[in-house]
PDB file of N, CA and C in Angstrom:
ATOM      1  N   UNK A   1    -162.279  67.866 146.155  1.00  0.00           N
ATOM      2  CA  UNK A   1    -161.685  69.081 145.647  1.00  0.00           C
ATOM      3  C   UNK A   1    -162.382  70.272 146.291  1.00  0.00           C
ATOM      4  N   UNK A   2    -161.748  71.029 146.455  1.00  0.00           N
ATOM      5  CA  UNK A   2    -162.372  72.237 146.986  1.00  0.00           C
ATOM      6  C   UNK A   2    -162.298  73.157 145.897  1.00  0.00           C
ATOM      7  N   UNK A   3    -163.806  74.067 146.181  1.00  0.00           N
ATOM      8  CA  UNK A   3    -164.135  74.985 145.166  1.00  0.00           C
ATOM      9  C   UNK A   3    -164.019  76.426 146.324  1.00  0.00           C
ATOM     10  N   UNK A   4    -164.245  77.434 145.394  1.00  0.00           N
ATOM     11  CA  UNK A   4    -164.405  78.886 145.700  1.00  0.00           C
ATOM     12  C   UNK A   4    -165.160  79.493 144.952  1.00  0.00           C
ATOM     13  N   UNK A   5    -165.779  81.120 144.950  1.00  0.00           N
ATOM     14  CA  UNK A   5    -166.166  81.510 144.401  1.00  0.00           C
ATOM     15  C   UNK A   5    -165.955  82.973 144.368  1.00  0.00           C
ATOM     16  N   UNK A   6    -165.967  83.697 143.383  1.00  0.00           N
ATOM     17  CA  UNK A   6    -165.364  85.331 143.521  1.00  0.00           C
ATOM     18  C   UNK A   6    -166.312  86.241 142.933  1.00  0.00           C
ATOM     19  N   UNK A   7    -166.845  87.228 143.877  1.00  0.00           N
ATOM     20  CA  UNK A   7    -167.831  88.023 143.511  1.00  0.00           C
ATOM     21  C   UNK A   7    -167.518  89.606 143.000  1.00  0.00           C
ATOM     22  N   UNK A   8    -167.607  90.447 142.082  1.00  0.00           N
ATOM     23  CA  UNK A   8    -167.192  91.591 141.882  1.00  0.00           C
ATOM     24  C   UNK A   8    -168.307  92.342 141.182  1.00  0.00           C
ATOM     25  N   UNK A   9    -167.587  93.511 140.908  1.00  0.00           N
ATOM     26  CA  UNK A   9    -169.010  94.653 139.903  1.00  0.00           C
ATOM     27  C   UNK A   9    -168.430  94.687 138.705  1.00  0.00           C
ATOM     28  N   UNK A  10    -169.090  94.269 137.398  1.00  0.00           N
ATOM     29  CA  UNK A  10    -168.773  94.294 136.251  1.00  0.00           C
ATOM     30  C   UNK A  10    -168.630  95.795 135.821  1.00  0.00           C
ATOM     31  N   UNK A  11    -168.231  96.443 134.643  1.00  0.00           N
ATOM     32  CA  UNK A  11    -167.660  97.943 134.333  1.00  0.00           C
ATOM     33  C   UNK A  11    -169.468  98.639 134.468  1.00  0.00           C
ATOM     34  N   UNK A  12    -170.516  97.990 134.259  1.00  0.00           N
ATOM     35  CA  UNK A  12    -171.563  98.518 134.160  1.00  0.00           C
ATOM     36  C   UNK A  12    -172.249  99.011 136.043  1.00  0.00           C
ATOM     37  N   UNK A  13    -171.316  98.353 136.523  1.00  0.00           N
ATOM     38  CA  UNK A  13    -171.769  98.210 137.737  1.00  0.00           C
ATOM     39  C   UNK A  13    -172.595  97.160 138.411  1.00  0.00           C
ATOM     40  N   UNK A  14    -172.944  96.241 138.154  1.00  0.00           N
ATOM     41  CA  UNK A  14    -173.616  94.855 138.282  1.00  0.00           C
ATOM     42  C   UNK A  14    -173.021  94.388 138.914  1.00  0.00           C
ATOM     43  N   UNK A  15    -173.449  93.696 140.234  1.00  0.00           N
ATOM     44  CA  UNK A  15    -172.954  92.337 140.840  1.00  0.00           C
ATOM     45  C   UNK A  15    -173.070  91.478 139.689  1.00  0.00           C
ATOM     46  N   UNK A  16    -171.149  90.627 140.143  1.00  0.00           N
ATOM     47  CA  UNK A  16    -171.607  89.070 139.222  1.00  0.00           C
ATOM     48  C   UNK A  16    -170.331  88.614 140.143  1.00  0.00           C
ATOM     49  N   UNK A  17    -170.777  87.024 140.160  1.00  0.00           N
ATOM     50  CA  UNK A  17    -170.344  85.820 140.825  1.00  0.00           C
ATOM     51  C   UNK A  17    -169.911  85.237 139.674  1.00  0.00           C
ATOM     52  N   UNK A  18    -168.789  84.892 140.123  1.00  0.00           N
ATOM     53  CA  UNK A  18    -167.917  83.273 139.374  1.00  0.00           C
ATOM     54  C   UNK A  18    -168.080  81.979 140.223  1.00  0.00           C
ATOM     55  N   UNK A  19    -168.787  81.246 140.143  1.00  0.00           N
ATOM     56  CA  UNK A  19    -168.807  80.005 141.056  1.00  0.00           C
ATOM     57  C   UNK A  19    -167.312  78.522 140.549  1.00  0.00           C
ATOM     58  N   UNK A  20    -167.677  78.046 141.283  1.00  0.00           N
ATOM     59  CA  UNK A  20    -166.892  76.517 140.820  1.00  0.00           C
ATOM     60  C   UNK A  20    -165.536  77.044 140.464  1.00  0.00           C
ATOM     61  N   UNK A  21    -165.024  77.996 141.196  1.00  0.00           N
ATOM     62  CA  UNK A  21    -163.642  78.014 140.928  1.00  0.00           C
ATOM     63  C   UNK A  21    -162.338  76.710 141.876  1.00  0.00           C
ATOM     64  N   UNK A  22    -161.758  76.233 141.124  1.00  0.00           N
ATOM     65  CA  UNK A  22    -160.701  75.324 141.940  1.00  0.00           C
ATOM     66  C   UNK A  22    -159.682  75.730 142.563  1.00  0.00           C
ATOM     67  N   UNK A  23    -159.570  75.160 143.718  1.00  0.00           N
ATOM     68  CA  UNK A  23    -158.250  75.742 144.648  1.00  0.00           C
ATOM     69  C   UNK A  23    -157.215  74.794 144.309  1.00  0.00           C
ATOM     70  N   UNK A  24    -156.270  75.121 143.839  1.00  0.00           N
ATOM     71  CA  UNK A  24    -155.180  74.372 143.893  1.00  0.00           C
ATOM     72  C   UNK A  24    -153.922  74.698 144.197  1.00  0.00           C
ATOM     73  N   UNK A  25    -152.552  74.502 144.564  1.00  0.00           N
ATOM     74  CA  UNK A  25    -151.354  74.540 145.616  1.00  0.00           C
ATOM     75  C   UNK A  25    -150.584  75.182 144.182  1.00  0.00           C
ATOM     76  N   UNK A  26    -149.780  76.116 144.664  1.00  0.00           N
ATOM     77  CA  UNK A  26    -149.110  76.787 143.790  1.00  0.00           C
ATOM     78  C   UNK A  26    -147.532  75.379 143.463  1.00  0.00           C
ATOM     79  N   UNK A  27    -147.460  74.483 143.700  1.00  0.00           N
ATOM     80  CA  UNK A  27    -146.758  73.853 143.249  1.00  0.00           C
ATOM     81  C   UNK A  27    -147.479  72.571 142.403  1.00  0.00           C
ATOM     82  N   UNK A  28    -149.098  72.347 142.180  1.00  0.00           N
ATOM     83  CA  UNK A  28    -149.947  71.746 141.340  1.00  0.00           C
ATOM     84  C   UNK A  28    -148.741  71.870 139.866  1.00  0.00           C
ATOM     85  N   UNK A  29    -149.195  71.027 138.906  1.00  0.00           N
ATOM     86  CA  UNK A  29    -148.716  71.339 137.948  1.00  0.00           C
ATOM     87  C   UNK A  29    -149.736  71.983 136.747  1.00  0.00           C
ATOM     88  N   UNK A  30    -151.020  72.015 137.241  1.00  0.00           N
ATOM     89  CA  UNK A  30    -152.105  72.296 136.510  1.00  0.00           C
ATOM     90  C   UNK A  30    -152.470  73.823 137.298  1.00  0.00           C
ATOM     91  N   UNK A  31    -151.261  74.568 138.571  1.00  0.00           N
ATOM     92  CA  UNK A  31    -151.538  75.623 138.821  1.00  0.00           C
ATOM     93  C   UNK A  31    -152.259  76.843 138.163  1.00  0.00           C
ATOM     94  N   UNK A  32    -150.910  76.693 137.006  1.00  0.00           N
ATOM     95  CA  UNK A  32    -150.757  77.734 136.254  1.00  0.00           C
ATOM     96  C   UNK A  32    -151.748  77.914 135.250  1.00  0.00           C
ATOM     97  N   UNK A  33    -151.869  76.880 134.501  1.00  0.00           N
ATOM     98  CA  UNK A  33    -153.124  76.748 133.404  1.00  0.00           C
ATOM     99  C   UNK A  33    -154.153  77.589 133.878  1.00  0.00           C
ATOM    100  N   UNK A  34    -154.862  76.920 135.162  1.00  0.00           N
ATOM    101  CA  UNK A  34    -156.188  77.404 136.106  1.00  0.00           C
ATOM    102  C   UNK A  34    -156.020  78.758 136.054  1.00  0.00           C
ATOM    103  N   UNK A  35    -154.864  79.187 136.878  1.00  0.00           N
ATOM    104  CA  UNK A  35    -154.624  80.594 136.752  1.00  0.00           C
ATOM    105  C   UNK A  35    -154.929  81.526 135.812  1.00  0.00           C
ATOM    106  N   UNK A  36    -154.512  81.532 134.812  1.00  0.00           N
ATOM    107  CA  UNK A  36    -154.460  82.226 133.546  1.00  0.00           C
ATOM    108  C   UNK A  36    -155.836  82.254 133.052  1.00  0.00           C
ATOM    109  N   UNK A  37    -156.633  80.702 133.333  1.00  0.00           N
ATOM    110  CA  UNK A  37    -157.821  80.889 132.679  1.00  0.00           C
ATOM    111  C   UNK A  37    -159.121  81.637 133.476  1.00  0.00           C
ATOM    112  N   UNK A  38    -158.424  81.357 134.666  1.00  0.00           N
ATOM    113  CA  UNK A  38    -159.558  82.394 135.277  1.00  0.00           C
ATOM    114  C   UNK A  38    -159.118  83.958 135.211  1.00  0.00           C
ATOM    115  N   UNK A  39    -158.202  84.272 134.873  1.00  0.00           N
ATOM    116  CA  UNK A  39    -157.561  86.111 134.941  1.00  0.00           C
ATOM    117  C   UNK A  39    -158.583  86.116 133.757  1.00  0.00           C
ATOM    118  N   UNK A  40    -158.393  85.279 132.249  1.00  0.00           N
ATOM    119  CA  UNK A  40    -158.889  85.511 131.179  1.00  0.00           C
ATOM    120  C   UNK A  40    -160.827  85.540 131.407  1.00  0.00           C
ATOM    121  N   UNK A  41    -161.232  84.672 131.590  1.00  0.00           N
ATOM    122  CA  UNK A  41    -162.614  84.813 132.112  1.00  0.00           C
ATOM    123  C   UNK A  41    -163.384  85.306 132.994  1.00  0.00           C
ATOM    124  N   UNK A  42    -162.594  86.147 133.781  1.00  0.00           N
ATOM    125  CA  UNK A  42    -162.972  87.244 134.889  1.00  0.00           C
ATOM    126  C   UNK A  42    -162.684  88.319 133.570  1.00  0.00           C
ATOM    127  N   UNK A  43    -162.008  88.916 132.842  1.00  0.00           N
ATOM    128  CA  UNK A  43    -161.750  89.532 131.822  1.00  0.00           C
ATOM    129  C   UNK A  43    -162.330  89.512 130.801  1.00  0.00           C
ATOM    130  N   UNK A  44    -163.146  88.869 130.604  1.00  0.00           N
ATOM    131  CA  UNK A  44    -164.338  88.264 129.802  1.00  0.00           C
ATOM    132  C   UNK A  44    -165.609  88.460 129.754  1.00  0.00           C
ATOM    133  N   UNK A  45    -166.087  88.597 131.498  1.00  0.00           N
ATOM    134  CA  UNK A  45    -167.154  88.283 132.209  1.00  0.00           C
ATOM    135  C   UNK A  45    -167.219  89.911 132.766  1.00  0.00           C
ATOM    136  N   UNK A  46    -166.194  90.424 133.015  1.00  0.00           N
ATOM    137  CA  UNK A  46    -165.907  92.077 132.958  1.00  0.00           C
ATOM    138  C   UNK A  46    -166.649  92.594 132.536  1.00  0.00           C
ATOM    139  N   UNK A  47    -166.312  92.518 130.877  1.00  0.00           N
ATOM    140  CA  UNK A  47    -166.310  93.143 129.868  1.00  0.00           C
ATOM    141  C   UNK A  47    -167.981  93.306 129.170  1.00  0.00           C
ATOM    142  N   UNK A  48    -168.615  91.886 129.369  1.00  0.00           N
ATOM    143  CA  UNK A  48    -169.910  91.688 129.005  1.00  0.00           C
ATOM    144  C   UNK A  48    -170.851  92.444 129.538  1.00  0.00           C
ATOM    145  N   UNK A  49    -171.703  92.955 128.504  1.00  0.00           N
ATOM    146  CA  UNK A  49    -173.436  93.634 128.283  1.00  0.00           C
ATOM    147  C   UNK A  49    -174.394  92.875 128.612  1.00  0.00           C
ATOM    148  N   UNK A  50    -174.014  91.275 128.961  1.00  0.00           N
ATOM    149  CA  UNK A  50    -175.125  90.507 129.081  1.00  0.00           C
ATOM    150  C   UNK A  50    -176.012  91.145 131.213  1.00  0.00           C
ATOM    151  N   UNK A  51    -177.087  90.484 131.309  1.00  0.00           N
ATOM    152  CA  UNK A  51    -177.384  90.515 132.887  1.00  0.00           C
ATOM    153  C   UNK A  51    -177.278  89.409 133.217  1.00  0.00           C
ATOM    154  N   UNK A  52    -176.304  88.136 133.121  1.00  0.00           N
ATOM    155  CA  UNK A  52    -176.480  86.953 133.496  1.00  0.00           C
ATOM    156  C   UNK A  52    -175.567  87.476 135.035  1.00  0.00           C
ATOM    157  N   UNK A  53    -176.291  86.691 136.163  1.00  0.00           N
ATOM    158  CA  UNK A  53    -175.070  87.038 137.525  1.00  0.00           C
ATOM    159  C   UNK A  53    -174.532  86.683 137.862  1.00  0.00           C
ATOM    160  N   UNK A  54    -174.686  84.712 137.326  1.00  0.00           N
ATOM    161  CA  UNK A  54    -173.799  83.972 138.008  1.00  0.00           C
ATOM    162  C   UNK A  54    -173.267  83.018 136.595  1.00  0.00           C
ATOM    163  N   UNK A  55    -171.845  82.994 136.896  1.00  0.00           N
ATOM    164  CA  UNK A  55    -171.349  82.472 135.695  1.00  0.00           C
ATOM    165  C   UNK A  55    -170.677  81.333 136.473  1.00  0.00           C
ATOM    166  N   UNK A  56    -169.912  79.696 136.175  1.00  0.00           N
ATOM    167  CA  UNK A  56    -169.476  78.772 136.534  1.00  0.00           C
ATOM    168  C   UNK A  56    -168.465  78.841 135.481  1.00  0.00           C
ATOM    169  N   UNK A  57    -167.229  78.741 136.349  1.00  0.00           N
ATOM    170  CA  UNK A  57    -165.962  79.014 135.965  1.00  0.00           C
ATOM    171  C   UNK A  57    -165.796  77.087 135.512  1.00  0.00           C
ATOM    172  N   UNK A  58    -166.253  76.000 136.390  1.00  0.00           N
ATOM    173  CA  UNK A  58    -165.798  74.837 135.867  1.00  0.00           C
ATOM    174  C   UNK A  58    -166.874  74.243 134.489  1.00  0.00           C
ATOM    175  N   UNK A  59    -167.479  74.749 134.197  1.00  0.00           N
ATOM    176  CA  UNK A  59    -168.629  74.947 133.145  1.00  0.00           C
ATOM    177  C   UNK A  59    -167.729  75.836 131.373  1.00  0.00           C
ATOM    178  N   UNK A  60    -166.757  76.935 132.125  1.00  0.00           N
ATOM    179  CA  UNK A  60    -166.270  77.499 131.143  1.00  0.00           C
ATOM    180  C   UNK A  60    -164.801  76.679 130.730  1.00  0.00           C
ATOM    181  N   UNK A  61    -164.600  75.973 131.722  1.00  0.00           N
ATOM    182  CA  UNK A  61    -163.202  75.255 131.751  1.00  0.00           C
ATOM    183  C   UNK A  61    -163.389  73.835 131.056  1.00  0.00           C
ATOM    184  N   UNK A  62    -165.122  73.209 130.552  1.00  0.00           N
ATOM    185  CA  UNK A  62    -165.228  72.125 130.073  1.00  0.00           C
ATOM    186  C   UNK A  62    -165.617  72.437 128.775  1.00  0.00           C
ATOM    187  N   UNK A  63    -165.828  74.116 128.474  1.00  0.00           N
ATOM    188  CA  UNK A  63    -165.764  74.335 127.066  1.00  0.00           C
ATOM    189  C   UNK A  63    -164.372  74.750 126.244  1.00  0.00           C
ATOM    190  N   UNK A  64    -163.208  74.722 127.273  1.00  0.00           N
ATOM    191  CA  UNK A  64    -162.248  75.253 126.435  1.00  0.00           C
ATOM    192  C   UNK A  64    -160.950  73.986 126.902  1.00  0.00           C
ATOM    193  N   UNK A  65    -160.755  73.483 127.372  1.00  0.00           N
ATOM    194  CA  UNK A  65    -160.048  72.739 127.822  1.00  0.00           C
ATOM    195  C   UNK A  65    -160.250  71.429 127.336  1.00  0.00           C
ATOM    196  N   UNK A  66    -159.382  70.591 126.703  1.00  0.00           N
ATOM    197  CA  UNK A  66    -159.745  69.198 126.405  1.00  0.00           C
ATOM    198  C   UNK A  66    -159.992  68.076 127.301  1.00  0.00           C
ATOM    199  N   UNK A  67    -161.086  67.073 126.858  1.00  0.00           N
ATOM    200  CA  UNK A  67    -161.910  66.195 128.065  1.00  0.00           C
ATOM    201  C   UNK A  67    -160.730  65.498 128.831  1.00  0.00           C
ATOM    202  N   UNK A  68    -159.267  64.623 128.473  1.00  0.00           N
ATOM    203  CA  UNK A  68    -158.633  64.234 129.584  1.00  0.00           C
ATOM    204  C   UNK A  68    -157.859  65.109 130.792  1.00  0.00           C
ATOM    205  N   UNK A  69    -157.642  66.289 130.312  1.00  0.00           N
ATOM    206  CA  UNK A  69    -157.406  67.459 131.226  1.00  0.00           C
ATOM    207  C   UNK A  69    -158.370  67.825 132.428  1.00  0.00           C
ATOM    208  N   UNK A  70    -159.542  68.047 131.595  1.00  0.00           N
ATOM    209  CA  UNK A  70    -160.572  68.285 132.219  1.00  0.00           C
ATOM    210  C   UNK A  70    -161.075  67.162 133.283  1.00  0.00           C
ATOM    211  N   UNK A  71    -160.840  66.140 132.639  1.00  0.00           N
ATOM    212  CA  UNK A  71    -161.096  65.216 133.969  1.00  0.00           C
ATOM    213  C   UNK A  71    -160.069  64.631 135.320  1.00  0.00           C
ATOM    214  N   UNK A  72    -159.184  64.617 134.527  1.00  0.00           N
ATOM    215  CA  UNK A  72    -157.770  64.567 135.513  1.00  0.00           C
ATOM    216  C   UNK A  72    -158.064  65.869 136.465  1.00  0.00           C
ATOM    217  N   UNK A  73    -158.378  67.088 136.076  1.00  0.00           N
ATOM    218  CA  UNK A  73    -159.027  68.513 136.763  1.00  0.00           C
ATOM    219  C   UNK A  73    -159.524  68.388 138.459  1.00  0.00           C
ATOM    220  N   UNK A  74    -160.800  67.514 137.792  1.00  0.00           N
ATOM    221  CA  UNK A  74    -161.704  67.427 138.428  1.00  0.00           C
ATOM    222  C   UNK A  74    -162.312  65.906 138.759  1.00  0.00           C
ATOM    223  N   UNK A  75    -160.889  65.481 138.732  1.00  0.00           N
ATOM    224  CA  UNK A  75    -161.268  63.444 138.628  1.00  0.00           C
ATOM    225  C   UNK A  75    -162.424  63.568 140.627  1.00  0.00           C
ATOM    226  N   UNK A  76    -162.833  63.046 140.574  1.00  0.00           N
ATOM    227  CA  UNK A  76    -164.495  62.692 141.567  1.00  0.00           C
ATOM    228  C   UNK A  76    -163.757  61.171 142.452  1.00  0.00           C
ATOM    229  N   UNK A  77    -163.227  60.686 143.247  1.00  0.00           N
ATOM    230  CA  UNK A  77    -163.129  58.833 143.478  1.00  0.00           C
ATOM    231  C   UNK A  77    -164.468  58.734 144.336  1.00  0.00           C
ATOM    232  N   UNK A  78    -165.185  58.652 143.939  1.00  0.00           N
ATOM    233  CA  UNK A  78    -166.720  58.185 144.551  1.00  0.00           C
ATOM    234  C   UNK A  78    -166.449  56.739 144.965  1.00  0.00           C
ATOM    235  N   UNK A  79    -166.557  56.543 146.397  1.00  0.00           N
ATOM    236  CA  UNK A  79    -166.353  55.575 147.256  1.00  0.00           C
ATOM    237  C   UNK A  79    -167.428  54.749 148.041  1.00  0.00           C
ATOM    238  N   UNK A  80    -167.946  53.645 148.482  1.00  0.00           N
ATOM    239  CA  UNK A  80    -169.387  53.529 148.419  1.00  0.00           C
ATOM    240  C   UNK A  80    -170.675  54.051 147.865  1.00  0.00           C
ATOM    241  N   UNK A  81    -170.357  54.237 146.664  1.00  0.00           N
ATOM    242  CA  UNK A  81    -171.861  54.710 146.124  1.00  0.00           C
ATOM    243  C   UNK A  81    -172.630  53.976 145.903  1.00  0.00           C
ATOM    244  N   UNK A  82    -173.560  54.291 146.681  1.00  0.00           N
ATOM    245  CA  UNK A  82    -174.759  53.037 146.430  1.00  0.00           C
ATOM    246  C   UNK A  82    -175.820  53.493 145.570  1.00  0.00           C
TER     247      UNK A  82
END
């Protein structure tokens, strides 16, 4: 899976990073979900007084999203692992 990450200035003026964001094909069927939840948690992460700088978007997506979603998400096929 490929990740991304999106860096901006919160309203205070602070650098902050979103890491572990997922790329997925606008015809995914799990497009849209992703979508929305990152507009909402960039909107979130905005808004906050905290100084944390780096926030993980797939970290916020395993607290709000239920575990077979979440893993279908981000299913791993680990292939020779030794």
């Amino acid at each position: 899976m490929l990740l991304k990450s999106l860096e901006f200035k919160n309203y205070l003026g602070q650098k902050v990073m979103i890491t572990d964001i997922s790329v997925l094909l606008p015809d995914d069927p799990n497009y849209f979900m992703v979508h929305i939840r990152l507009k909402v948690f960039t909107e979130q992460v905005f808004k906050k007084n905290e100084s944390i700088v780096i926030y993980s978007f797939k970290q916020y997506l395993a607290t709000v999203l239920k575990w077979p979603v979440y893993r279908k998400l981000f299913a791993e096929d680990l292939i020779n692992n030794a």
